[in-house]
N, C-alpha and C. Protein backbone atom coordinates (compact mmCIF):
# COMPACT_ATOMS: atom_id res chain seq x y z
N UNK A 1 -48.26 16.15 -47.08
CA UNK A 1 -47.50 15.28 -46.23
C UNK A 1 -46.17 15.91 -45.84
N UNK A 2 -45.88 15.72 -44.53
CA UNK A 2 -44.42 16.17 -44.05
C UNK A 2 -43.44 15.41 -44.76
N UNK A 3 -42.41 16.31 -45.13
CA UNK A 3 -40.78 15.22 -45.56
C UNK A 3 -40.09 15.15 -44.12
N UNK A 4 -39.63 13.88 -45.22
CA UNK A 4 -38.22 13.30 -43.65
C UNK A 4 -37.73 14.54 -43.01
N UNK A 5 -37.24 14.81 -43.87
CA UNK A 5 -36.62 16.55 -42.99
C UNK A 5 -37.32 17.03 -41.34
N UNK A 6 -38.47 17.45 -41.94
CA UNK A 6 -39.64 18.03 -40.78
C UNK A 6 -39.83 17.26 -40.29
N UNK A 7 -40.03 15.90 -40.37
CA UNK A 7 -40.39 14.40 -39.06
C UNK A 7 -38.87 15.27 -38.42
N UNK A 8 -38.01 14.91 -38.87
CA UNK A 8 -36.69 14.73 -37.91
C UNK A 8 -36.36 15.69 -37.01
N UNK A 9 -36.97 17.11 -37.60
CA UNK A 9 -36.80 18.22 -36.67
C UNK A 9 -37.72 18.04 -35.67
N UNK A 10 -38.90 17.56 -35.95
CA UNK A 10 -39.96 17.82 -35.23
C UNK A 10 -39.51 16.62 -34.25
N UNK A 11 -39.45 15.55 -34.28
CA UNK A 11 -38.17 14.66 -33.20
C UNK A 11 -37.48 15.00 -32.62
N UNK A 12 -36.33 15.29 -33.20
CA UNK A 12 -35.38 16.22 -32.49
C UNK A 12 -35.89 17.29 -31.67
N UNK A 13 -37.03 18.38 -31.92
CA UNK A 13 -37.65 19.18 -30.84
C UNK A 13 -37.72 18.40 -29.74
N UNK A 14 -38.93 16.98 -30.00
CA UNK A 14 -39.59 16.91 -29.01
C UNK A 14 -38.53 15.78 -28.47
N UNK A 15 -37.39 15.01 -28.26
CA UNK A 15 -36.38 14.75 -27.76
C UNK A 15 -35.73 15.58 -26.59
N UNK A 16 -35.53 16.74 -27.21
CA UNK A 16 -34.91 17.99 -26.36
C UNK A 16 -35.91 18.82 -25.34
N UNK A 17 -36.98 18.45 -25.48
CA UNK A 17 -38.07 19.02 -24.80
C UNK A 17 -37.92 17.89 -23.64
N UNK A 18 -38.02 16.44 -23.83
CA UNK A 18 -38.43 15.45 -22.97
C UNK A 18 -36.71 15.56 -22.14
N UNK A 19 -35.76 15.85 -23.28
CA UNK A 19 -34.36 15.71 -22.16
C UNK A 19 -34.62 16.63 -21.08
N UNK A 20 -35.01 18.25 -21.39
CA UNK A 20 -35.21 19.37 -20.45
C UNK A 20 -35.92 18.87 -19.18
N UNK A 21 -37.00 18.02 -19.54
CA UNK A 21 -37.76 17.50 -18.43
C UNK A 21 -37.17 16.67 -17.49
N UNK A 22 -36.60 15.83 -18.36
CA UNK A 22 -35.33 14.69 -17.24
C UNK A 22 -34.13 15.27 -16.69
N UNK A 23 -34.27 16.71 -17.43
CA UNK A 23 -33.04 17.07 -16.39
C UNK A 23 -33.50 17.80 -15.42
N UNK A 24 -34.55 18.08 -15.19
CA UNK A 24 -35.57 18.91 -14.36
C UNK A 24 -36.22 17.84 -13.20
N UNK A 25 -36.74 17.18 -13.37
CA UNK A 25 -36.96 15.99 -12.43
C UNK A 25 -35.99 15.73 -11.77
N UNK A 26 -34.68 15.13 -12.24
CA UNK A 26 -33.54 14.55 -11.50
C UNK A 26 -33.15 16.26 -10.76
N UNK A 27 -33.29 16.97 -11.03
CA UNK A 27 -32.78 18.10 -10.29
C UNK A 27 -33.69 17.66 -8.99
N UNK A 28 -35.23 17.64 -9.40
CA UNK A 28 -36.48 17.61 -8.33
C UNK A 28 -36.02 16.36 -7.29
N UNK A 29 -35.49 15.17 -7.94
CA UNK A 29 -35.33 14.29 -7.12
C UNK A 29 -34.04 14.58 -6.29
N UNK A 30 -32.93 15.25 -6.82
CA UNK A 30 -31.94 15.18 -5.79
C UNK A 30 -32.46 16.29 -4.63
N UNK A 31 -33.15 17.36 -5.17
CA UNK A 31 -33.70 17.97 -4.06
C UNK A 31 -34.47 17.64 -2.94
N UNK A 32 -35.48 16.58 -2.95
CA UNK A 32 -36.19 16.17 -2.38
C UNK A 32 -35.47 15.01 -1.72
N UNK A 33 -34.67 14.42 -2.32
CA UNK A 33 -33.42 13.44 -1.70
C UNK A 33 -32.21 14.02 -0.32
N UNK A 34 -31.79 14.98 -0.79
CA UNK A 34 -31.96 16.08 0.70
C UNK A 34 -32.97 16.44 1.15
N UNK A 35 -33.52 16.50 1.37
CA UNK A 35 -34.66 16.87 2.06
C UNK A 35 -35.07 16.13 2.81
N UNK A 36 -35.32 14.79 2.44
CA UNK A 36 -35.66 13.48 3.53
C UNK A 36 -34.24 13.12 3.98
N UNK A 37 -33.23 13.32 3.78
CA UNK A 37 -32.38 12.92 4.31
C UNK A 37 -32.11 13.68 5.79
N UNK A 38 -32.09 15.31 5.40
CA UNK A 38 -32.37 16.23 6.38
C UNK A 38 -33.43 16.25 7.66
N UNK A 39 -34.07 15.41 7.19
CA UNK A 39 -35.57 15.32 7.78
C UNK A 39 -35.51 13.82 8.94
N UNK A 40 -34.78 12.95 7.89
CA UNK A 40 -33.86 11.75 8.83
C UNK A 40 -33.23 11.81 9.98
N UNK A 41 -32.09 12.84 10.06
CA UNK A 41 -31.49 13.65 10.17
C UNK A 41 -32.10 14.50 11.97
N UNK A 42 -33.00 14.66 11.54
CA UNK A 42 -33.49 15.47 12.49
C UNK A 42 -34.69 14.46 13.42
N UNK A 43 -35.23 13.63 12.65
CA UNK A 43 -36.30 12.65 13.64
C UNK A 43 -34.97 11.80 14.45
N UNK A 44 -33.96 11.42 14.04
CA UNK A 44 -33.03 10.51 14.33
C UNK A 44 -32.51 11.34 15.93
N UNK A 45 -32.41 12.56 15.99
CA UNK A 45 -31.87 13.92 16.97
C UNK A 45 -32.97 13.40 17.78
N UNK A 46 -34.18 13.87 17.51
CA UNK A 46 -34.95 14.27 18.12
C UNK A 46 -35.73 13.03 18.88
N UNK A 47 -35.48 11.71 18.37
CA UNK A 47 -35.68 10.53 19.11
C UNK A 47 -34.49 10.07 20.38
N UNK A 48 -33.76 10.84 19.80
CA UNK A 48 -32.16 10.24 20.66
C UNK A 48 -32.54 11.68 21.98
N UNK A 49 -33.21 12.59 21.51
CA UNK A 49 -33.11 14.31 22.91
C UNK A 49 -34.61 12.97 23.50
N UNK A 50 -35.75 12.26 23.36
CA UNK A 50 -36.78 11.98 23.87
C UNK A 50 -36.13 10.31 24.80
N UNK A 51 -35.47 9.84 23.38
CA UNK A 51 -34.80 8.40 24.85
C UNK A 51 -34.19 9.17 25.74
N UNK A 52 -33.58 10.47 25.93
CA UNK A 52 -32.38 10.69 27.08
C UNK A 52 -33.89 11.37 28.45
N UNK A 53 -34.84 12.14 27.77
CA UNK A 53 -35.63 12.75 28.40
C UNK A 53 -35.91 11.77 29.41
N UNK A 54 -36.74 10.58 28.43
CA UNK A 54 -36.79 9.47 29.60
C UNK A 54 -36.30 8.60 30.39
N UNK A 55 -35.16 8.57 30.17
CA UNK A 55 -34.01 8.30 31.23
C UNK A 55 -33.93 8.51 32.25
N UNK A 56 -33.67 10.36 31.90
CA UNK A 56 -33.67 11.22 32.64
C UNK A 56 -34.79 11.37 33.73
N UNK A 57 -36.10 11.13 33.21
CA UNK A 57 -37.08 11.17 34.09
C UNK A 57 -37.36 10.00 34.95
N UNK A 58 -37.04 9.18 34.63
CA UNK A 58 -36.69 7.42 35.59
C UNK A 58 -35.94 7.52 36.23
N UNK A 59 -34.38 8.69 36.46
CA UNK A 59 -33.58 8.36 37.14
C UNK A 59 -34.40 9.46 38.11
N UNK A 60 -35.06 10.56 37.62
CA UNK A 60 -35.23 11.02 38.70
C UNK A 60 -36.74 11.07 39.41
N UNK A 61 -38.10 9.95 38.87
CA UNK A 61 -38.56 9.35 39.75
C UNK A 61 -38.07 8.37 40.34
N UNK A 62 -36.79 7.40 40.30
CA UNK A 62 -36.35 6.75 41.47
C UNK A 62 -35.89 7.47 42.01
N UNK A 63 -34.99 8.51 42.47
CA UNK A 63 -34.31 9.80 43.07
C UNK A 63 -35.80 10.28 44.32
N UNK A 64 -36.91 10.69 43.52
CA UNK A 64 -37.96 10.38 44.41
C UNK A 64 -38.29 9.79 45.31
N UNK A 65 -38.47 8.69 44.65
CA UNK A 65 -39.30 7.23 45.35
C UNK A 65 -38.35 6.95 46.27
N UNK A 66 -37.25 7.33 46.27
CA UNK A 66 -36.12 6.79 46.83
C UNK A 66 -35.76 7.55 48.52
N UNK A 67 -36.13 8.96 48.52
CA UNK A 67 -36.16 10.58 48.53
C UNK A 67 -37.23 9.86 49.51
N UNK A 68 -38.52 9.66 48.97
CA UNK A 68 -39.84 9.53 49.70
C UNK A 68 -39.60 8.23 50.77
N UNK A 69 -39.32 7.16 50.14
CA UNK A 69 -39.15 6.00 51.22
C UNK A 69 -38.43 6.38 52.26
N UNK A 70 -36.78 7.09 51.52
CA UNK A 70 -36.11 7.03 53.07
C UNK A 70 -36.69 8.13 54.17
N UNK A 71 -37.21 8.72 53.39
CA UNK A 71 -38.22 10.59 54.48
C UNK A 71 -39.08 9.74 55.57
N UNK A 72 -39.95 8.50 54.69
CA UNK A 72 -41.14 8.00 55.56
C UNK A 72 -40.29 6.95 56.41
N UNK A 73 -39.75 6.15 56.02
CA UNK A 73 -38.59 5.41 56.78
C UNK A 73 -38.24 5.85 58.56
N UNK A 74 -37.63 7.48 57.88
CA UNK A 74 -36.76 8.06 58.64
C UNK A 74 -37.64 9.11 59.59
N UNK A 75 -39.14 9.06 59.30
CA UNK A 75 -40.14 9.46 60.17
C UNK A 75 -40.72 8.36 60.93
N UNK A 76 -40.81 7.74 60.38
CA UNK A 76 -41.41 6.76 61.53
C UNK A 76 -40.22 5.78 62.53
N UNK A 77 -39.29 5.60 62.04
CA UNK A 77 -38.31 5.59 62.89
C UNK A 77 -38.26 6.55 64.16
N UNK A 78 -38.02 7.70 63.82
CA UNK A 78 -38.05 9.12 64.57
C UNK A 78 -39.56 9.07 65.35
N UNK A 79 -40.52 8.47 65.23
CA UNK A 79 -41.84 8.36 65.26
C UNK A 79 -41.40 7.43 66.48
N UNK A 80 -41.15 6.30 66.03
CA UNK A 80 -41.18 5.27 66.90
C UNK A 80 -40.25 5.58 68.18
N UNK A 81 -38.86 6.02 68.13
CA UNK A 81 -37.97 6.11 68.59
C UNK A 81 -38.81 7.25 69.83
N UNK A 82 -39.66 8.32 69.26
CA UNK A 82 -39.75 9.36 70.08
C UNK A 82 -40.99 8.79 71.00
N UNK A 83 -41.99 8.22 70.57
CA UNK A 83 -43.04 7.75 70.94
C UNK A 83 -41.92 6.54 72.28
N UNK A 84 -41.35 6.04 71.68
CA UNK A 84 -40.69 4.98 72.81
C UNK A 84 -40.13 5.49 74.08
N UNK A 85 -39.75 6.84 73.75
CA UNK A 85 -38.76 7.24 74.77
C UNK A 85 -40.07 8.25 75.43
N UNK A 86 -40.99 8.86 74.89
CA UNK A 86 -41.92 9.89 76.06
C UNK A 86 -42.63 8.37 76.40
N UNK A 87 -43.48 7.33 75.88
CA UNK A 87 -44.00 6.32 76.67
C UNK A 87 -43.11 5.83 77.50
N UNK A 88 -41.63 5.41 77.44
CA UNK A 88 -40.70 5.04 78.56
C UNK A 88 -40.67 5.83 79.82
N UNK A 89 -40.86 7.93 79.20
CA UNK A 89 -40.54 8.83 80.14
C UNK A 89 -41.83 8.67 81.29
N UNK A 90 -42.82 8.30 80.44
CA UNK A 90 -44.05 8.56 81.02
C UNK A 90 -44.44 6.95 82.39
N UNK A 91 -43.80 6.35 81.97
CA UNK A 91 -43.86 4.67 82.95
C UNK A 91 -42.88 4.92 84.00
């Protein structure tokens, strides 16, 4: 049979074994705790560069649409206007 002695060392080992581990984990966790934070960090960027993209791209399909209406507008005006004046030239 073991004496008290050897229980206590052999405790004491395995104490200091399990502290090594908890100080090894909490290392693991603060690492990984940056890491998603970093990672936060960067989806948070990279959602804020994709809302501006589409902004950006709304302001400039209305810029288009806008672009296109007044072109067709401003052709058939010119359309009408020219058609009015050779049918006028032509009467």
């Amino acid at each position: 049979m073991q004496s008290n002695k050897d229980i206590r060392e052999s405790l004491a080992a395995e104490v200091a074994e399990k502290h090594d581990e908890i100080i090894a984990l909490r290392r693991m966790i603060q690492h990984l705790t940056e890491t998603c934070r970093e990672a936060e960090i960067m989806v948070r960027f990279k959602d804020d560069i994709i809302k501006q993209m589409r902004k950006d791209r709304k302001a400039s399909e209305f810029k288009v649409s806008t672009l296109s209406c007044s072109g067709l507008t401003h052709h058939l005006v010119w359309s009408f206007h020219y058609e009015g004046s050779c049918h006028h030239l032509t009467n």
